[in-house]
Each structure stands twice: as structure tokens, then as C-alpha cells.
C-alpha atoms as a PDB file:
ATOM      1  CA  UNK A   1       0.000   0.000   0.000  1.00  0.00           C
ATOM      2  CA  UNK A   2       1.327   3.842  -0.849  1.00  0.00           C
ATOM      3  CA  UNK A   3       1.502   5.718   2.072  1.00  0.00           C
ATOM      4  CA  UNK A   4      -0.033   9.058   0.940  1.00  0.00           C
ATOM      5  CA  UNK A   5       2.808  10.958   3.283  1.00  0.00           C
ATOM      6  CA  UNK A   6       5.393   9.970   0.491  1.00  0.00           C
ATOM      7  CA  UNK A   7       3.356  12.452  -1.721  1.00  0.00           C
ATOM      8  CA  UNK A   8       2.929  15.923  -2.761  1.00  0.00           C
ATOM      9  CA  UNK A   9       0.814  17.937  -4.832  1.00  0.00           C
ATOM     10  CA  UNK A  10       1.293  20.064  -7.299  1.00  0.00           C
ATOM     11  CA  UNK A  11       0.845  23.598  -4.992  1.00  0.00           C
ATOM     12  CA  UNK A  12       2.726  22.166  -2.586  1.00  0.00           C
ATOM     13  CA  UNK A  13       5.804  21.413  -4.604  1.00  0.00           C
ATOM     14  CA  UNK A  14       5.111  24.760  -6.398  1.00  0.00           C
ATOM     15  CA  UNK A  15       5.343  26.560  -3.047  1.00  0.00           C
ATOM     16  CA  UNK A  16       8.814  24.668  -1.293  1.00  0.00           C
ATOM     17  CA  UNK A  17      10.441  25.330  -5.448  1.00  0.00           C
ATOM     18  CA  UNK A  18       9.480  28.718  -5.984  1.00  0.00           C
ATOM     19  CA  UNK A  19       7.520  28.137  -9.146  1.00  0.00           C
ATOM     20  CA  UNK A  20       4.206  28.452 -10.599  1.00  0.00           C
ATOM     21  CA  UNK A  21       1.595  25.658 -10.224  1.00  0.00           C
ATOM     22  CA  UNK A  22       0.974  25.246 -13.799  1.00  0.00           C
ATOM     23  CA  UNK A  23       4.575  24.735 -14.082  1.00  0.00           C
ATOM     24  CA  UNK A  24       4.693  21.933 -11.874  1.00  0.00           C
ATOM     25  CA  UNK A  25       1.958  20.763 -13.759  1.00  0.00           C
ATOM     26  CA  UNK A  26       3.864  20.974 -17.185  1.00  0.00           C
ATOM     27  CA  UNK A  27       6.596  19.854 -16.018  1.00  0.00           C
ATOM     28  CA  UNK A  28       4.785  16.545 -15.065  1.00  0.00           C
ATOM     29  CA  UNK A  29       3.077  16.493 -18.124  1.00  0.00           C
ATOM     30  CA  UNK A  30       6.150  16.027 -20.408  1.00  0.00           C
ATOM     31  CA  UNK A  31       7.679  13.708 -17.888  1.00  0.00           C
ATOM     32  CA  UNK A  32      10.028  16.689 -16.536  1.00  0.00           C
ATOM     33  CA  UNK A  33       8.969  15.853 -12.878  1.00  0.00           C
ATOM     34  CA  UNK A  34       8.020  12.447 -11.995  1.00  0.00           C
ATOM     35  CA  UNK A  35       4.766  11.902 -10.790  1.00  0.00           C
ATOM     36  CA  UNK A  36       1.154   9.842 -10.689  1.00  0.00           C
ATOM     37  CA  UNK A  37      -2.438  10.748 -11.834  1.00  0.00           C
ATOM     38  CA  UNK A  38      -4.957   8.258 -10.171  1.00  0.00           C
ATOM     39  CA  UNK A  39      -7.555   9.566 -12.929  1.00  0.00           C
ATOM     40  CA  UNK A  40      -6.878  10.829 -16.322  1.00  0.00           C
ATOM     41  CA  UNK A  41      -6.875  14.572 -16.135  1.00  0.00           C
ATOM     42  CA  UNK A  42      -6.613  14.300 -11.868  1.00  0.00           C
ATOM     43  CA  UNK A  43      -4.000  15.848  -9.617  1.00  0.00           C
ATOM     44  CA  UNK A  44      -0.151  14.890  -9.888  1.00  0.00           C
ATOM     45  CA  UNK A  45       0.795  13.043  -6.540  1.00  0.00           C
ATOM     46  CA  UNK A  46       4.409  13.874  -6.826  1.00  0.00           C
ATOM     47  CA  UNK A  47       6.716  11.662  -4.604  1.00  0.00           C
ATOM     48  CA  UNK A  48       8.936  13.736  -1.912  1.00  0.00           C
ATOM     49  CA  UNK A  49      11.853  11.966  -3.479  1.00  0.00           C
ATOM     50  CA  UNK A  50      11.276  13.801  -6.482  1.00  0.00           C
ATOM     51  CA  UNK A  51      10.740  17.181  -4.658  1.00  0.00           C
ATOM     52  CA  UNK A  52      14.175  16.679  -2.969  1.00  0.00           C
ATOM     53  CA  UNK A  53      15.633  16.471  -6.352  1.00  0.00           C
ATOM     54  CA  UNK A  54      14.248  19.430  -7.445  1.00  0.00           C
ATOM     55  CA  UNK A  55      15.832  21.252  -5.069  1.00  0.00           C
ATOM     56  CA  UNK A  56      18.823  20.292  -4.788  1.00  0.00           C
ATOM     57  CA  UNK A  57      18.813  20.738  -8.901  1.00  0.00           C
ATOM     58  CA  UNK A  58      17.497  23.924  -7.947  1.00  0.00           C
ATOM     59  CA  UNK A  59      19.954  25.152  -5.576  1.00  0.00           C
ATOM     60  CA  UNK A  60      23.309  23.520  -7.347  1.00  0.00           C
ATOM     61  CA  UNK A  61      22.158  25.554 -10.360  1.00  0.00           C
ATOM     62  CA  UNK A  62      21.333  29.072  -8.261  1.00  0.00           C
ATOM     63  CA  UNK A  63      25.045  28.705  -6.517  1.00  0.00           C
ATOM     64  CA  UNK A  64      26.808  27.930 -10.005  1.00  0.00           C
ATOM     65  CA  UNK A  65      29.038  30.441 -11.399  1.00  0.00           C
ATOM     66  CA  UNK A  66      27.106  32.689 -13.703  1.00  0.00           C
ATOM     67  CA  UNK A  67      28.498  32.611 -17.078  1.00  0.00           C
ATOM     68  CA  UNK A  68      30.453  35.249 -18.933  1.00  0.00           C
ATOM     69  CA  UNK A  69      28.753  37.065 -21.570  1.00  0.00           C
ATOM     70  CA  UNK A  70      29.994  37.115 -25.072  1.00  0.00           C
ATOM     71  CA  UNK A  71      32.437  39.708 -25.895  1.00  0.00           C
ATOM     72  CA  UNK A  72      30.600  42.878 -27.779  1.00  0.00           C
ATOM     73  CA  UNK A  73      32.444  42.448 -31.385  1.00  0.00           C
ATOM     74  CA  UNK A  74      30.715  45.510 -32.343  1.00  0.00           C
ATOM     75  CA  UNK A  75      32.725  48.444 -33.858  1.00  0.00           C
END
């Protein structure tokens, strides 16, 4: 049996990642994020595994070194 504890939904991964509910929802849509719909066209139950990953993607990527912008070859 799933324990329903392992799960999220879609707000509540929206609010602990910073984005957009309809994100999340995309993003589980095209596979992005895993996650389960019980019915056809139902909520995402999104595992907490999954929300862990998305932070620390999150968080790797906000502490990364910004890149360098092209040089302006413009005369």
C-alpha cells in the first residue's frame, strides 16, 4: 500500500520550489517531474523523493558560477 505521506501535490511542490503551479503541472506532463495521476486529467501526486531532487537541482544551479557574456564584437 502507498503511504499518501510519500506524496505531494502540485501547490505544494510549487510553493517549497518557488515556481508556478501550472509549471509543476507541465513539467509533469512532459515527464520533466516524476509523478502519478490516479484519474486521467486528476492531480499529480508527486513523490517527496522527487521534490528533494528538485531542489537540490534547484539550488546547485542558483550557486553555479554565472556565465560570462559574449564579448561585444561591435565596432
Amino acid at each position: 500500500m502507498i503511504n499518501t505521506q510519500d506524496f505531494c501535490c502540485a501547490k505544494e511542490v510549487a510553493s517549497k520550489v518557488g515556481k508556478s503551479v501550472r509549471t509543476i503541472q507541465r513539467m509533469c506532463g512532459k515527464n520533466a517531474i516524476k509523478a502519478i495521476q490516479l484519474i486521467p486529467g486528476g492531480e499529480y501526486s508527486i513523490p517527496t523523493s522527487e521534490v528533494e531532487r528538485l531542489l537540490k537541482t534547484r539550488l546547485s544551479a542558483s550557486s553555479a558560477t554565472p556565465a560570462t557574456p559574449p564579448p561585444n564584437n561591435a565596432a
